[in-house]
Protein backbone atom coordinates (compact mmCIF):
# COMPACT_ATOMS: atom_id res chain seq x y z
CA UNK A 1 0.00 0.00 0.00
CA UNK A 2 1.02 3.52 -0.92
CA UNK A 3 1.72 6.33 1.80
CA UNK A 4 -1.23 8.14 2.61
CA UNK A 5 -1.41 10.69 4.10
CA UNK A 6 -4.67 11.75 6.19
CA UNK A 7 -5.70 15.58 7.36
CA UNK A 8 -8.54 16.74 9.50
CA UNK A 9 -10.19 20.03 8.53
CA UNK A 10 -13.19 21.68 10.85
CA UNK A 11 -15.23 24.38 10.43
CA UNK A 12 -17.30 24.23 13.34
CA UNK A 13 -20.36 21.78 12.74
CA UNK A 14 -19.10 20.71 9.52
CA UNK A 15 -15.95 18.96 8.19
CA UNK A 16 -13.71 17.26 5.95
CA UNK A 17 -10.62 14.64 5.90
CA UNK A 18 -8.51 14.40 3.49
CA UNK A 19 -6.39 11.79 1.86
CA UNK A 20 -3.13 12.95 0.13
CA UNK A 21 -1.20 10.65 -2.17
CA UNK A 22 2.48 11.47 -2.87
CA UNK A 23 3.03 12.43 -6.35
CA UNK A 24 -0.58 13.64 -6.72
CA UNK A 25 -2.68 16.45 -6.67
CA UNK A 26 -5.63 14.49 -6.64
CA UNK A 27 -7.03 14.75 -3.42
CA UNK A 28 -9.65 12.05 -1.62
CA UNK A 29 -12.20 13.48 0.89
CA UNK A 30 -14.75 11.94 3.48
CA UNK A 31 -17.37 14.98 4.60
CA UNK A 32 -19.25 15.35 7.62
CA UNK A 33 -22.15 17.66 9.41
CA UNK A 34 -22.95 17.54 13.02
CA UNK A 35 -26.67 16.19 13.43
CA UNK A 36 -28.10 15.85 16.78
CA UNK A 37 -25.33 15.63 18.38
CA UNK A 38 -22.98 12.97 16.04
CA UNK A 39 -21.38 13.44 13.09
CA UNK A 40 -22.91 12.55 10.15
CA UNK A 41 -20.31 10.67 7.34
CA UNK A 42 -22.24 11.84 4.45
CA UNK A 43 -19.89 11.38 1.30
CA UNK A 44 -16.63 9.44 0.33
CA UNK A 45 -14.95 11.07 -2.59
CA UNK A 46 -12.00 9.34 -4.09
CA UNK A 47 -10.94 10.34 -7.29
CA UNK A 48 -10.02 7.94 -10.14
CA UNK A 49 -6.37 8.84 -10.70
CA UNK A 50 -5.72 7.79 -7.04
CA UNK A 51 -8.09 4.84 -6.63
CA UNK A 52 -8.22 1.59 -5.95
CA UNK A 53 -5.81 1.91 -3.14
CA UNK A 54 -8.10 1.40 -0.04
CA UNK A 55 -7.91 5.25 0.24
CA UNK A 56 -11.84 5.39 1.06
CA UNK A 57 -11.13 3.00 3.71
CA UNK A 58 -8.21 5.14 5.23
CA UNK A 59 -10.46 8.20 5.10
CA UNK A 60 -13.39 6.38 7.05
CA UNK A 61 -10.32 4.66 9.81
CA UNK A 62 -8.67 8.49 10.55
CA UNK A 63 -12.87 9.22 11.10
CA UNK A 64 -13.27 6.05 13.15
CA UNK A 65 -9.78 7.03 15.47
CA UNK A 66 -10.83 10.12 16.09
CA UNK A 67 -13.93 9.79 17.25
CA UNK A 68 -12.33 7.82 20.06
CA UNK A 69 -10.02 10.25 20.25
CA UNK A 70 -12.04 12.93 20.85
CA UNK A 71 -15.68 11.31 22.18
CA UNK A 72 -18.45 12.11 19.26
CA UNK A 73 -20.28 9.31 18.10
CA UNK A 74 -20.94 8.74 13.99
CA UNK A 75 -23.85 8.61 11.93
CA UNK A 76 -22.80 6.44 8.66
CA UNK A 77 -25.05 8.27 6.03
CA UNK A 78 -22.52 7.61 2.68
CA UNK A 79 -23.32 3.86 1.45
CA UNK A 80 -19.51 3.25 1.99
CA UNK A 81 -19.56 4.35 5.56
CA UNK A 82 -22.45 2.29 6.24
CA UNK A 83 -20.36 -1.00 4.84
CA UNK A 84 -17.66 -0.25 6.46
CA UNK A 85 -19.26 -0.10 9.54
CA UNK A 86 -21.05 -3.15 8.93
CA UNK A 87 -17.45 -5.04 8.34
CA UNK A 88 -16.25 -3.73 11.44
CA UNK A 89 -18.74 -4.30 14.22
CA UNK A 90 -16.16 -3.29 16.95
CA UNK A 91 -16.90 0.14 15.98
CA UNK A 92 -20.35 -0.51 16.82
CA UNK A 93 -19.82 1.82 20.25
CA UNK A 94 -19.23 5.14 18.25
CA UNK A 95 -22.60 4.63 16.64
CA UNK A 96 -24.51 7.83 17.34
């Protein structure tokens, strides 16, 4: 697997992470909102030239590790979040 390499932006009650690839300017995003009191994963974004290297899934682990970093649960609204949380049921406690 490539280097990846994951950054958190906030803005409050919405936010991004993003997935940079060395050698790229293509750059893969998971979004979120804050909903009633979680944050809501709504889209996974990676574009073509830099995909098909499990960069979705690194977007939705740097989501899942800070949310235990920092306490907020997540709502999986993007159909890729939802799998992935389905394939990982130990994450089942940050469901919010």
């Amino acid at each position: 697997m490539e280097q990846v390499t994951i950054t958190r932006h906030d803005s409050g009650k919405a936010g991004e992470y993003h997935a940079h690839v060395p050698g790229s300017s293509a750059i893969g995003r998971l979004t979120w909102v804050e909903r009633d009191g979680a944050r809501a994963a709504e889209h996974t974004l990676v574009p073509k030239e830099i995909g098909g290297r499990g960069i979705a899934g690194k977007l939705v682990e740097a989501m899942v590790a800070d949310a235990r970093e920092n306490g907020f649960k997540v709502r999986p609204v993007c159909s890729y979040v939802v799998k992935a949380f389905e394939k990982h049921p130990e994450w089942g406690d940050l469901l919010g």
